[in-house]
N, C-alpha and C. Protein backbone atom coordinates (compact mmCIF):
# COMPACT_ATOMS: atom_id res chain seq x y z
N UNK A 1 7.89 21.42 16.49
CA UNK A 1 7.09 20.19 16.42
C UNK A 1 7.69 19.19 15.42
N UNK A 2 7.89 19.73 13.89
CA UNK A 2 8.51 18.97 13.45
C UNK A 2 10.30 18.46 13.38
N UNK A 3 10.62 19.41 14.30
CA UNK A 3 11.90 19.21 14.73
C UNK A 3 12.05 17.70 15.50
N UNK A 4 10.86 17.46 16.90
CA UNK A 4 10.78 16.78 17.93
C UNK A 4 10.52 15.42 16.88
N UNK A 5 9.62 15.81 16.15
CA UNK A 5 9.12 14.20 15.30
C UNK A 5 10.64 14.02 14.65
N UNK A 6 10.87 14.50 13.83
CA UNK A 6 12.52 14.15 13.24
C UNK A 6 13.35 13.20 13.94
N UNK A 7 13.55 14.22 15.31
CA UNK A 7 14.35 13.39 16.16
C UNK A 7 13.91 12.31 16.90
N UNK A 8 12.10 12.08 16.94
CA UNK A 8 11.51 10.47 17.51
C UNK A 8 12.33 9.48 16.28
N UNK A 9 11.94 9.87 15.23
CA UNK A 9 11.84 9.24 14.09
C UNK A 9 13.67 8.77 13.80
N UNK A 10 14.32 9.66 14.24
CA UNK A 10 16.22 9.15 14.09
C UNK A 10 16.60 8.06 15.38
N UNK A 11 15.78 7.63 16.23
CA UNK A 11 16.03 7.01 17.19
C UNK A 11 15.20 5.82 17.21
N UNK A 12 13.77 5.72 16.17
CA UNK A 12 13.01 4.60 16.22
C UNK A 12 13.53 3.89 15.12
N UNK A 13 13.75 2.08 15.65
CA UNK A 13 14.98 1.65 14.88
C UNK A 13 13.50 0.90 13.77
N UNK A 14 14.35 0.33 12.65
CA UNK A 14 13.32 0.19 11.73
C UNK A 14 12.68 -1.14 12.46
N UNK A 15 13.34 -1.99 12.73
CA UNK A 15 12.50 -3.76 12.94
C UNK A 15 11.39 -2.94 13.89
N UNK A 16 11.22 -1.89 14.86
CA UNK A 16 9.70 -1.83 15.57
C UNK A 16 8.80 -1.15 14.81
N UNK A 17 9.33 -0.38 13.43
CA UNK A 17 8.45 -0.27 12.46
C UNK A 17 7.34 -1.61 12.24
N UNK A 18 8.69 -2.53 12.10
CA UNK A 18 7.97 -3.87 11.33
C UNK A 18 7.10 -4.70 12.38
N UNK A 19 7.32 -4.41 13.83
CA UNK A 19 7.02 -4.84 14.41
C UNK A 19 5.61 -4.28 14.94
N UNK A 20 5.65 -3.06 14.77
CA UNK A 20 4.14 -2.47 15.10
C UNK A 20 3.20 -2.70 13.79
N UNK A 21 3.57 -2.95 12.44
CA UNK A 21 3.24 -2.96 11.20
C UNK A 21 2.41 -4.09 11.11
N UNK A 22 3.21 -5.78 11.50
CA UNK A 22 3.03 -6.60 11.55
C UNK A 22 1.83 -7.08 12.71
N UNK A 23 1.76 -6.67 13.97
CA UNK A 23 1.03 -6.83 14.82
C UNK A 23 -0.41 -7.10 14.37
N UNK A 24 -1.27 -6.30 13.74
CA UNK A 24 -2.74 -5.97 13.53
C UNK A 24 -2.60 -7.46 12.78
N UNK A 25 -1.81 -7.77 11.80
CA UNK A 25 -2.06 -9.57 10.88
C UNK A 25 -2.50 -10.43 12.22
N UNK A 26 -1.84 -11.30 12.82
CA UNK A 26 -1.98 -11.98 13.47
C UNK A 26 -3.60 -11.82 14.59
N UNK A 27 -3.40 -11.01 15.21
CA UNK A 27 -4.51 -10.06 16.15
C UNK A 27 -5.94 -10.21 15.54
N UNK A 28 -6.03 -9.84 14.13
CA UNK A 28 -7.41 -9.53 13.81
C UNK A 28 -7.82 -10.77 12.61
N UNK A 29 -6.35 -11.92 12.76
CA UNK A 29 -6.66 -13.43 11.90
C UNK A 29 -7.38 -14.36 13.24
N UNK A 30 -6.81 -13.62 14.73
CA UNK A 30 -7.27 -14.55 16.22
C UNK A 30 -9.14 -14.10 15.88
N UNK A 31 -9.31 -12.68 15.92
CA UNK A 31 -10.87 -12.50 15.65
C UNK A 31 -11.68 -12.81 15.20
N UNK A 32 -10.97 -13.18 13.67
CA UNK A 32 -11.61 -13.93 13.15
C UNK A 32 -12.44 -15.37 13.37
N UNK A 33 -11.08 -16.01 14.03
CA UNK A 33 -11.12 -17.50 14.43
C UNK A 33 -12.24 -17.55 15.67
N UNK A 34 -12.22 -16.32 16.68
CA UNK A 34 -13.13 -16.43 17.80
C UNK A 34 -14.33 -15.92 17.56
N UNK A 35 -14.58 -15.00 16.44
CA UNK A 35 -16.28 -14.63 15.90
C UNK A 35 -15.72 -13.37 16.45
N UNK A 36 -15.32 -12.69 16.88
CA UNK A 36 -15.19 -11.41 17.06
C UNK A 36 -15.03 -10.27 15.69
N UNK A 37 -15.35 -10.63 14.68
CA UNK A 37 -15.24 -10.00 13.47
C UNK A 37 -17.18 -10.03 13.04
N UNK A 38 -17.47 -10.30 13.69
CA UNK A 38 -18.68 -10.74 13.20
C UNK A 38 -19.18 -11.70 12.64
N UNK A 39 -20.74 -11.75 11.96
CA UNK A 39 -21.32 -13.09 11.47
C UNK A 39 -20.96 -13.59 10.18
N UNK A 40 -19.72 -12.59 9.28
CA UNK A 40 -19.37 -13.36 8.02
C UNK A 40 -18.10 -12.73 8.58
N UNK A 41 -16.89 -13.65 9.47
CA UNK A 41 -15.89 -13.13 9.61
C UNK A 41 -14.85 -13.31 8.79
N UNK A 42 -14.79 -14.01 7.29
CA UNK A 42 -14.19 -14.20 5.93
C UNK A 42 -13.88 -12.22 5.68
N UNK A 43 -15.31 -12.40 5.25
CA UNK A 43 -15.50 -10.71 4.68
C UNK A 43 -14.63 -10.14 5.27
N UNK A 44 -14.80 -9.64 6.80
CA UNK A 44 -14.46 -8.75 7.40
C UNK A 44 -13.19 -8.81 7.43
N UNK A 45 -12.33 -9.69 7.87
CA UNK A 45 -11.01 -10.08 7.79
C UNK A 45 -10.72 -9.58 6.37
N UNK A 46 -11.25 -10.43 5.08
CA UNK A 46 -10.54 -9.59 4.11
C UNK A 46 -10.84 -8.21 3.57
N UNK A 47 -11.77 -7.16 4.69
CA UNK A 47 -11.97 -6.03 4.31
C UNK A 47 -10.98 -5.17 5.19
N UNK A 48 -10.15 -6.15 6.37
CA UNK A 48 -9.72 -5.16 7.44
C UNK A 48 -8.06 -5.45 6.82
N UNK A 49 -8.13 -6.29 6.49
CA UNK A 49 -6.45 -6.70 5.71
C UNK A 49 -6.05 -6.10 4.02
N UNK A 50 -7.41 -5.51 3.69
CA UNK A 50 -7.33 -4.80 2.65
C UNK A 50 -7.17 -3.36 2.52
N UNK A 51 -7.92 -2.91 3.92
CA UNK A 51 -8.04 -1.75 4.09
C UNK A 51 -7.04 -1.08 4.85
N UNK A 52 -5.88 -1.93 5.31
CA UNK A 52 -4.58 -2.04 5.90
C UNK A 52 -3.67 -1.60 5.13
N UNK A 53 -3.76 -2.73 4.11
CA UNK A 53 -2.82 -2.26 2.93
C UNK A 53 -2.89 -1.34 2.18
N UNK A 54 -3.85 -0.85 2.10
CA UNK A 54 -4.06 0.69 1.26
C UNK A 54 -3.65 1.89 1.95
N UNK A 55 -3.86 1.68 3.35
CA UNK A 55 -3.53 2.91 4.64
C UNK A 55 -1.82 3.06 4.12
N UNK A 56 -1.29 1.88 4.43
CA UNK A 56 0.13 1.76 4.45
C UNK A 56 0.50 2.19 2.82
N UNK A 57 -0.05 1.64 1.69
CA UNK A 57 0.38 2.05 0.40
C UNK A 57 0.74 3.81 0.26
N UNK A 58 -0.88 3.79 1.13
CA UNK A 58 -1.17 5.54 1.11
C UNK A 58 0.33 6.38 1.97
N UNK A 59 0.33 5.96 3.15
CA UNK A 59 1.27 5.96 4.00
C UNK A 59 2.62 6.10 3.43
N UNK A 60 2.95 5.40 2.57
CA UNK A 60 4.55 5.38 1.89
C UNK A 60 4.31 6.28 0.78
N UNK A 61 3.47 6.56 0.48
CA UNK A 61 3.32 7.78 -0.75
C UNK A 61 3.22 9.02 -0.22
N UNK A 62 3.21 9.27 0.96
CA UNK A 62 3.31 10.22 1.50
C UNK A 62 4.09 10.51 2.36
N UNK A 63 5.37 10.09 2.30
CA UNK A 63 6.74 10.09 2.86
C UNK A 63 7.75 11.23 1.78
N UNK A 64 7.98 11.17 0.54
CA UNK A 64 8.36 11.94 0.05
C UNK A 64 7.38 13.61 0.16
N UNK A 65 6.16 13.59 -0.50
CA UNK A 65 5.50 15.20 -0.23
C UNK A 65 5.85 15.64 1.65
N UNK A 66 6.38 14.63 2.67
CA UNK A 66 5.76 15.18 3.52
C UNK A 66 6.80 15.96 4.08
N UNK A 67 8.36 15.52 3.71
CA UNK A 67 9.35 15.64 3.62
C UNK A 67 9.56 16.82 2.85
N UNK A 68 9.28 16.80 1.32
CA UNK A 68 9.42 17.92 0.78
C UNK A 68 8.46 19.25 1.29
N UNK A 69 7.38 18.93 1.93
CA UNK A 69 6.47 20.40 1.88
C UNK A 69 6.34 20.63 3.93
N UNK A 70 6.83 19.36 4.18
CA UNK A 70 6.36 20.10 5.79
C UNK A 70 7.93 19.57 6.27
N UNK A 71 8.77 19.01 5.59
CA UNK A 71 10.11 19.27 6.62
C UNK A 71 10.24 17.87 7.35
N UNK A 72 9.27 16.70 7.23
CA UNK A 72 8.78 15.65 8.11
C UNK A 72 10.03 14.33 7.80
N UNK A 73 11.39 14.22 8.16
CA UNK A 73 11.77 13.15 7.33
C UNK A 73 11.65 11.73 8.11
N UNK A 74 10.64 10.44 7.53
CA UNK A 74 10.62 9.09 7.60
C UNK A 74 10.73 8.19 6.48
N UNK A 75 12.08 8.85 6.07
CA UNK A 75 13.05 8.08 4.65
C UNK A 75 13.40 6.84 5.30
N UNK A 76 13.52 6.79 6.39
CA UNK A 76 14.01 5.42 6.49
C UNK A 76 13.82 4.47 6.93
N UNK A 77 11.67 4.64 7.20
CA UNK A 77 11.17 3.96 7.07
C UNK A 77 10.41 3.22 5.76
N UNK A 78 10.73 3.75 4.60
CA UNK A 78 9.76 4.09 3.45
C UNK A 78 9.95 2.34 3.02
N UNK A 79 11.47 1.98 2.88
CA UNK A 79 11.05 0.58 2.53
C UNK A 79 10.18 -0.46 3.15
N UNK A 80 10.50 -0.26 4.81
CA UNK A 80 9.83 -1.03 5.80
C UNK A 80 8.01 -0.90 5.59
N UNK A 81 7.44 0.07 5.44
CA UNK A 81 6.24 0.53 5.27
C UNK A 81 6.04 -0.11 3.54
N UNK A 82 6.63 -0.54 2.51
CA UNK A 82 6.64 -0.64 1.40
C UNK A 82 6.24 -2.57 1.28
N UNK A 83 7.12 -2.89 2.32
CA UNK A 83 6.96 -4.60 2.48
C UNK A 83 5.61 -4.44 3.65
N UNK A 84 5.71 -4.14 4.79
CA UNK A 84 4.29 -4.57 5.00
C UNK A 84 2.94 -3.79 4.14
N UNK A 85 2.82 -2.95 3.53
CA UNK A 85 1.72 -3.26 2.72
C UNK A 85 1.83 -4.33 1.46
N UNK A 86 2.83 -4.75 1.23
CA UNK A 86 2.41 -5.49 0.33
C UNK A 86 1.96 -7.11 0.61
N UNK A 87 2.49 -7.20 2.33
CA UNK A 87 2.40 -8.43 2.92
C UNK A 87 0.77 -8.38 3.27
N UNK A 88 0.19 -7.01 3.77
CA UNK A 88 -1.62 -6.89 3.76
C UNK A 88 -2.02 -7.39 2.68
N UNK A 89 -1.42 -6.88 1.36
CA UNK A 89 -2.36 -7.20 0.44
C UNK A 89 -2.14 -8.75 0.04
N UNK A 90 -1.20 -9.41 0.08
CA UNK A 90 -1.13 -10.59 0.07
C UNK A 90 -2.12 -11.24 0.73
N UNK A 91 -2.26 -10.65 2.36
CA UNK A 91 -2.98 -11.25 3.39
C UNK A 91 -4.51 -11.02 2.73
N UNK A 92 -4.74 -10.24 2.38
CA UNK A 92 -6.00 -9.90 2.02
C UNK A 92 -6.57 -10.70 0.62
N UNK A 93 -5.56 -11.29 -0.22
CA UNK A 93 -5.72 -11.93 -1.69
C UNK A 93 -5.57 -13.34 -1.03
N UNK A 94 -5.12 -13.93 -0.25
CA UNK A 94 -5.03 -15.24 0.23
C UNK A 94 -6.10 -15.01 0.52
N UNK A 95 -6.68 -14.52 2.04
CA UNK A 95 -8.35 -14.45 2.80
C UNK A 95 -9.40 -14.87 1.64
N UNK A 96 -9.10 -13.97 0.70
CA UNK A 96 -10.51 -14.03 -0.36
C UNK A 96 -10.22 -14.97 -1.20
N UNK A 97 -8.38 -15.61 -1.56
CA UNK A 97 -8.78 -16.82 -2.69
C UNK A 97 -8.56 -18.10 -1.61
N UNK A 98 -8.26 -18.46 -0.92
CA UNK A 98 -8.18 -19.71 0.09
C UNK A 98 -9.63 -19.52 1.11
N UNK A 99 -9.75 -18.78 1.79
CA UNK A 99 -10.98 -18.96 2.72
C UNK A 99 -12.54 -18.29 2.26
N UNK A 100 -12.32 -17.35 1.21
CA UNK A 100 -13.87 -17.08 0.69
C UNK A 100 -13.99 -17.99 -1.08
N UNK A 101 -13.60 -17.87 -1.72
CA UNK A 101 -13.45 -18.46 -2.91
C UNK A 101 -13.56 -19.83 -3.00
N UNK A 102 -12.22 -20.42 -2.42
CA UNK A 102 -11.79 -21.56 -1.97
C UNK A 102 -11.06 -22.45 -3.57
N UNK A 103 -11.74 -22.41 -4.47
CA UNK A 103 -10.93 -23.42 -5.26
C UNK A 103 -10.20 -22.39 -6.21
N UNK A 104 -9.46 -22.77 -6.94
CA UNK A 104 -8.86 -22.07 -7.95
C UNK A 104 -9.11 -22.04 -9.50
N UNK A 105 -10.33 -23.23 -9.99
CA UNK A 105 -10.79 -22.40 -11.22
C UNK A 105 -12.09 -21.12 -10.96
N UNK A 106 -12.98 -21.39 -9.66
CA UNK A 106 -13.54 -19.80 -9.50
C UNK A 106 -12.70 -18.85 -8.88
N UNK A 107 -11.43 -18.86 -8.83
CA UNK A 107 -10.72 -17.53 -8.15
C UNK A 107 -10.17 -17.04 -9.76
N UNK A 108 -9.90 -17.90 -10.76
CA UNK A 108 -9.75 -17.37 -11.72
C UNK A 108 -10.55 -17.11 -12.15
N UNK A 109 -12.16 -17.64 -12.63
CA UNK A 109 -13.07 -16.98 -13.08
C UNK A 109 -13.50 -16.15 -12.79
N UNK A 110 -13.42 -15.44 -11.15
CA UNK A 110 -13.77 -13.97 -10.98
C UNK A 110 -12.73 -13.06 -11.01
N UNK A 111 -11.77 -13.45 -11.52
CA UNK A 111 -10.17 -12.59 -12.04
C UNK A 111 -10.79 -11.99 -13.32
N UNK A 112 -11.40 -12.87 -13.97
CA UNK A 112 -11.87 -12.40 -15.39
C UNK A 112 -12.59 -12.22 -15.68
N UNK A 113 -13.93 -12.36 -14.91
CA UNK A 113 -15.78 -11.99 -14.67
C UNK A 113 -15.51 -10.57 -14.35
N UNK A 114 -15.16 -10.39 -13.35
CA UNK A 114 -15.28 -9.01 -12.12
C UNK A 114 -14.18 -8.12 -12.11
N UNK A 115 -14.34 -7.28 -13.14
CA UNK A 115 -13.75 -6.44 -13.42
C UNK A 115 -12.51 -5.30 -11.83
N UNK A 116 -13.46 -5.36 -10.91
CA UNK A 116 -12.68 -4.77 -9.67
C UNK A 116 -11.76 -5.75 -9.37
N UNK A 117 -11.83 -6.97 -9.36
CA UNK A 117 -10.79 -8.42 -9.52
C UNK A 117 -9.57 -8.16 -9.65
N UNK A 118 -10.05 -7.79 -11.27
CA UNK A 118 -9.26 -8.18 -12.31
C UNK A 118 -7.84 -6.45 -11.95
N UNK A 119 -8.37 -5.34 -11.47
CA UNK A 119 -7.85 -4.21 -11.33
C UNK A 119 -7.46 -4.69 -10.05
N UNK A 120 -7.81 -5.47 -9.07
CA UNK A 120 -6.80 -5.78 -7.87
C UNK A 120 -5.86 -6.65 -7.80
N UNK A 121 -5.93 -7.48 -8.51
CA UNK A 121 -4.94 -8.53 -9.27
C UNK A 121 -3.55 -7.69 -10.53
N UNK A 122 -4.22 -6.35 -11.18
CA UNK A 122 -2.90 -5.71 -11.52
C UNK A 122 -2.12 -4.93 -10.58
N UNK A 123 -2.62 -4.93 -9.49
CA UNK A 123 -1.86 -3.83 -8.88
C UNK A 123 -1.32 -4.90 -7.92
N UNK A 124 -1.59 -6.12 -7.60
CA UNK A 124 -0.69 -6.69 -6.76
C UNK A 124 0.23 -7.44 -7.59
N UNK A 125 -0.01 -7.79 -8.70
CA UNK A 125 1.06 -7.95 -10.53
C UNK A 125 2.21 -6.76 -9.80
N UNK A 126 2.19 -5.82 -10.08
CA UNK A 126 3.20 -4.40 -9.91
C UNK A 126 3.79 -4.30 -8.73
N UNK A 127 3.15 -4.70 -7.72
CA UNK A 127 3.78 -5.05 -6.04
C UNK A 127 4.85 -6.08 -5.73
N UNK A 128 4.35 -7.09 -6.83
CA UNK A 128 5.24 -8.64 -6.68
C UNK A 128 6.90 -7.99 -7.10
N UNK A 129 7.28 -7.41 -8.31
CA UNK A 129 8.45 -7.50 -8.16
C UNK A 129 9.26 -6.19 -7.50
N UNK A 130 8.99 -5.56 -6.80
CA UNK A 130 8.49 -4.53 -5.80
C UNK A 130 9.43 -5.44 -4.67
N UNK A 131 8.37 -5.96 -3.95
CA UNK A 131 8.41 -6.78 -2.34
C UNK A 131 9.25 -7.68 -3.05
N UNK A 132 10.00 -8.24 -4.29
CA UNK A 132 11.29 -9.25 -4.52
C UNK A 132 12.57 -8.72 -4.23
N UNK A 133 12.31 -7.17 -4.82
CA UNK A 133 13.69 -6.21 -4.80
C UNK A 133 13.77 -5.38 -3.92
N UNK A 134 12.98 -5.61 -2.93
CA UNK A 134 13.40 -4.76 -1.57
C UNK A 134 13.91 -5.46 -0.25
N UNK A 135 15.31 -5.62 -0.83
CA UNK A 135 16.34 -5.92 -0.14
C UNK A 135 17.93 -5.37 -0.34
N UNK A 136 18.98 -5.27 0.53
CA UNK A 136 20.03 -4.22 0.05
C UNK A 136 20.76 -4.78 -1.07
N UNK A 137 20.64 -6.14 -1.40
CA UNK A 137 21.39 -7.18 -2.34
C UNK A 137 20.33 -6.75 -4.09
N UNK A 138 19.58 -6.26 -3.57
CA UNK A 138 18.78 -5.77 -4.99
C UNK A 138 18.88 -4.58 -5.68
N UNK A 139 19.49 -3.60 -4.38
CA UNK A 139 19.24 -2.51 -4.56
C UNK A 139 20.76 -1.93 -4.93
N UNK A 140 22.12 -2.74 -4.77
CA UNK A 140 23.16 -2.40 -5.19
C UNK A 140 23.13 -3.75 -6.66
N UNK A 141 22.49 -4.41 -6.55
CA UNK A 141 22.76 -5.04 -7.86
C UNK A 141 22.09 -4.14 -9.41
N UNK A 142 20.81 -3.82 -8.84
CA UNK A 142 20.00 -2.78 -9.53
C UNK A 142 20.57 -1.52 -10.02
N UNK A 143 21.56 -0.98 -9.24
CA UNK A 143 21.43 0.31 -9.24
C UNK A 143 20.22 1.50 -9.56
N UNK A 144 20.57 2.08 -10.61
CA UNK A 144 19.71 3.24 -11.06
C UNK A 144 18.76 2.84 -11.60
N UNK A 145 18.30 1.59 -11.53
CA UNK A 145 17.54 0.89 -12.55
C UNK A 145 16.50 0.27 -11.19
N UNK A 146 16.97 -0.11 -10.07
CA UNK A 146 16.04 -0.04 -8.51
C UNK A 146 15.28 0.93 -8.72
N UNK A 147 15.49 2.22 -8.48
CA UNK A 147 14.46 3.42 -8.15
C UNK A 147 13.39 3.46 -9.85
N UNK A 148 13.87 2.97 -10.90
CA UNK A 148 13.02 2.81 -12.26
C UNK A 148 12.19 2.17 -11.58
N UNK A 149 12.10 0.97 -11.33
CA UNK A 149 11.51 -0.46 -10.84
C UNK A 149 10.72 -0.12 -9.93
N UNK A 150 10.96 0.78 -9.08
CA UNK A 150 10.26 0.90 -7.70
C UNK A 150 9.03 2.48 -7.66
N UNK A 151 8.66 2.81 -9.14
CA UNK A 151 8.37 4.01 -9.13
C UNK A 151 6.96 3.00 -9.91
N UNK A 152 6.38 1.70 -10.27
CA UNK A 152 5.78 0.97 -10.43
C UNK A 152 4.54 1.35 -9.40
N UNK A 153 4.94 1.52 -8.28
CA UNK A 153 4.74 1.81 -6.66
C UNK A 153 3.03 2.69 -7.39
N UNK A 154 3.15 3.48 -8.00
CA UNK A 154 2.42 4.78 -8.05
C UNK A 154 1.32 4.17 -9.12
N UNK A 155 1.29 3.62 -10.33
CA UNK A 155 0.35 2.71 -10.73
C UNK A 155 -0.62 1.53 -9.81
N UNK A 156 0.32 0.78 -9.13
CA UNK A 156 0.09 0.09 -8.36
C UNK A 156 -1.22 0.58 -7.40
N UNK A 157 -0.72 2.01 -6.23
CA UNK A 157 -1.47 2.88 -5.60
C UNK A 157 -2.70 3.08 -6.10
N UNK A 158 -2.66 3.41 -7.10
CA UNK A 158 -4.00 3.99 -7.65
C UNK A 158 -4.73 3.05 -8.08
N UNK A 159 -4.32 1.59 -8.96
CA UNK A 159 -5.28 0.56 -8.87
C UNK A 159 -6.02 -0.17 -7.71
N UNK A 160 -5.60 -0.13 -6.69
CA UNK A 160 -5.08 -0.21 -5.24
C UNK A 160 -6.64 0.49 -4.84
N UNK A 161 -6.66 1.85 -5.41
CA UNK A 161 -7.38 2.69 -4.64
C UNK A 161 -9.07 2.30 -5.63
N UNK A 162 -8.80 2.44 -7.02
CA UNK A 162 -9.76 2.08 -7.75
C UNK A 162 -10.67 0.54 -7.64
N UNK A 163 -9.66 -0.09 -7.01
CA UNK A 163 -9.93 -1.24 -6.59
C UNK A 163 -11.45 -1.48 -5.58
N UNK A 164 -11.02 -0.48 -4.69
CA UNK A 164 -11.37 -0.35 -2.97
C UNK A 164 -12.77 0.86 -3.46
N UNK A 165 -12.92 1.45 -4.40
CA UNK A 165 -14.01 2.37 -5.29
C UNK A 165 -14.64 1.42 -5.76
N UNK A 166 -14.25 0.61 -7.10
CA UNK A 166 -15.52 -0.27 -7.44
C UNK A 166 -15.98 -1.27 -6.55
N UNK A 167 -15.22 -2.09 -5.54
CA UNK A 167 -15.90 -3.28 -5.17
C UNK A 167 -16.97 -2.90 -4.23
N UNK A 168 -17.01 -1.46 -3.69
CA UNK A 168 -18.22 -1.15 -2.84
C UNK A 168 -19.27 -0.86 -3.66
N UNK A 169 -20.63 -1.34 -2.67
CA UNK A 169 -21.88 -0.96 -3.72
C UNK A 169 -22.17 0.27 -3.14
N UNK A 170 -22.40 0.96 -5.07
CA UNK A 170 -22.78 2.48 -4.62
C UNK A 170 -22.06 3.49 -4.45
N UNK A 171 -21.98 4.33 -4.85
CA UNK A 171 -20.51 5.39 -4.32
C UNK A 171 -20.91 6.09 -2.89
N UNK A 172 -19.72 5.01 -2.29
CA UNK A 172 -19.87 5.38 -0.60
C UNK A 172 -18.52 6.69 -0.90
N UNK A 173 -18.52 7.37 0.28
CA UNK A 173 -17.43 8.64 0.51
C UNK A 173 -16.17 8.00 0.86
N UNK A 174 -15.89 6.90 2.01
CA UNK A 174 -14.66 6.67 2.65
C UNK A 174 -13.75 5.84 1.30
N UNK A 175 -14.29 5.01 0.33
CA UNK A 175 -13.12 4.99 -0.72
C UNK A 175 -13.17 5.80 -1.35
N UNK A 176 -13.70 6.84 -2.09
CA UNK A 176 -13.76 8.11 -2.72
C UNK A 176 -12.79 9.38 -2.36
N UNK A 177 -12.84 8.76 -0.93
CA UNK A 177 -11.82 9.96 0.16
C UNK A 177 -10.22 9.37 -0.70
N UNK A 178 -10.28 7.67 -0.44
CA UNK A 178 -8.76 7.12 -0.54
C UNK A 178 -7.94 7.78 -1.74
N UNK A 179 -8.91 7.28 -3.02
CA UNK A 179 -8.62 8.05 -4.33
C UNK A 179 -8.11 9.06 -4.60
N UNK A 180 -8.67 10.20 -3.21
CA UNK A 180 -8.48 11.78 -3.77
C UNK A 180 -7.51 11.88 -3.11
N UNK A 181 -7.14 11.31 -1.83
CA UNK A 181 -5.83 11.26 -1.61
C UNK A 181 -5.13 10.75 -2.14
N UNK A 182 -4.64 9.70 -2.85
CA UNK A 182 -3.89 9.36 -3.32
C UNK A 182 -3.58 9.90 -4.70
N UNK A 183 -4.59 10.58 -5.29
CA UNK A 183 -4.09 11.58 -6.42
C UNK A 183 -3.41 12.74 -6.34
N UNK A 184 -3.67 13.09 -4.96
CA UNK A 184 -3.38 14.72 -4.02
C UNK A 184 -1.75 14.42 -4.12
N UNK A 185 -1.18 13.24 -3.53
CA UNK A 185 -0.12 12.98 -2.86
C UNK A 185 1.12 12.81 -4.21
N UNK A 186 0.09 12.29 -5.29
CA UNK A 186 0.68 12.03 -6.39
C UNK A 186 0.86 13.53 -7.23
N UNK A 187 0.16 14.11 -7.38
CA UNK A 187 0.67 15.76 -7.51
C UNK A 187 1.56 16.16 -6.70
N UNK A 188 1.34 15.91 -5.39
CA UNK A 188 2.50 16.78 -4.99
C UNK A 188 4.01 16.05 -4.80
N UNK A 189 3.89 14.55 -5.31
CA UNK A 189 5.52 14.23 -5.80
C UNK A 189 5.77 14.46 -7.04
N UNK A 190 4.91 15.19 -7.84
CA UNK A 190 5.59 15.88 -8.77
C UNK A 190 6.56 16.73 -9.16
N UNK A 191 7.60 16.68 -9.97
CA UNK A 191 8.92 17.51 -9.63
C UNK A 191 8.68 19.04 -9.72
N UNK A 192 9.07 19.71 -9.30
CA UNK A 192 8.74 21.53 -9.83
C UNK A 192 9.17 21.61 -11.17
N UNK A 193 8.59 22.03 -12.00
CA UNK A 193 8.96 23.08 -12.76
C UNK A 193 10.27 24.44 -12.69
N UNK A 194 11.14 24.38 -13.50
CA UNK A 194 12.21 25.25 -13.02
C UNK A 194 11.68 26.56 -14.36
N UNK A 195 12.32 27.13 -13.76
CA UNK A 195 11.83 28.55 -14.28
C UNK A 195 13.24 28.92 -15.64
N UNK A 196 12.98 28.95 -16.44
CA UNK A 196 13.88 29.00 -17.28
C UNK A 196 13.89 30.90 -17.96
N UNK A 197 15.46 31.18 -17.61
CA UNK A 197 15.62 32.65 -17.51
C UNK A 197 15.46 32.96 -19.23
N UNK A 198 14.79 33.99 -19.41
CA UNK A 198 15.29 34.34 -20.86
C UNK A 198 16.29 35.55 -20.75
N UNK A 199 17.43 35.47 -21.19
CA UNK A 199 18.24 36.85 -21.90
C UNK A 199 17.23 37.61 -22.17
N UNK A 200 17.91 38.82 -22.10
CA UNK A 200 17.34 40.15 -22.07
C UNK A 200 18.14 40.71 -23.63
C-alpha cells in the first residue's frame, strides 16, 4: 500500500499539487459573493480560509513523522504545501482585516485588545519570512542557515492552532482535536535518542 502511494506520489508533478491546493480560494470567495456561505458570508469565508490553512500547516508537519514511522515519502511536496498554507492564512487575515474589520486603526486595535488576534498575528509574523524564502534562489543563497529559518514553521503551527482554540466560544472538541495533533506530530519529529554504549 505504501509502496503504490510512493510511486502515485513520484509521478504527481508538484504545480497539480498547487493546483489542487489553490482551487478551494477562488471556489468558496464565488460562495461567498452568491450567499452560498450563508447569512454572514464574511465569517464563514474567513472561518473556511482559516480552517484551510491550519489543515495544510497540519499537513506539512506531518510529512516528515510520516516518512519516518510509516515509510510514506511526500518530500517533495513539503514546500508546495508550505506556500499554500501560508497563502490561506493570508486569505483568511485579508477576509477579516479588509471585508469584516474594514479600516485599519480597528484592525490594529483588536491586534492589541484580543488577545487570540494578537497570537494569530504572531504566527503569521513567523510565516512571512518563511513564504519569502521558499524559493530555490533562497535556499542555495541560505544554505544551512534555510533549514534554521524554516524550523520557525513549528512555533508558527502551534500559535496557528492556539489561535483556532481561543477564538471559539467555549471549549468546543474540533480545535482541541487540531492542538493535540499538532503536538502529537511535533513529538514525533523529535530526533531519537541514541543509546550511548558504556565500556564494560
Amino acid at each position: 500500500m505504501i509502496d503504490t502511494l510512493n510511486t502515485y506520489a513520484r509521478k504527481l508533478p508538484t504545480w497539480a499539487v498547487y493546483l489542487i491546493g489553490f482551487a478551494p480560494m477562488p471556489f468558496l470567495f464565488w460562495q461567498g459573493i452568491t450567499g452560498a456561505l450563508g447569512v454572514d458570508p464574511v465569517k464563514a469565508l474567513e472561518h473556511e480560509y482559516g480552517e484551510l490553512a491550519l489543515q495544510l500547516l497540519v499537513l506539512g508537519l506531518a510529512i516528515t513523522p510520516a516518512r519516518r514511522h510509516l515509510g510514506l515519502n511526500l518530500l517533495k511536496f513539503r514546500r508546495a504545501i508550505g506556500v499554500l498554507s501560508f497563502f490561506y492564512v493570508l486569505a483568511h487575515l485579508l477576509v477579516w482585516a479588509v471585508l469584516d474589520v474594514q479600516t485599519l486603526g480597528a484592525v490594529w486595535a483588536d491586534i492589541l485588545k484580543r488577545p487570540y488576534i494578537t497570537i494569530g498575528m504572531a504566527g503569521f509574523a513567523l510565516l512571512l519570512p518563511l513564504a519569502i524564502t521558499s524559493n530555490n534562489r533562497s535556499v542555495r543563497k541560505l544554505g544551512v542557515r534555510w533549514r534554521q529559518l524554516h524550523k520557525l514553521t513549528y512555533p508558527a503551527v502551534i500559535l496557528g492552532g492556539v489561535h483556532y482554540v481561543w477564538l471559539v466560544k467555549g471549549w468546543q472538541v474540533e480545535p482541541l482535536i487540531y492542538l493535540a495533533v499538532i503536538l502529537t506530530l511535533l513529538a514525533l519529529r523529535a530526533p531519537k535518542k541514541r543509546k550511548v554504549r558504556v565500556a564494560a
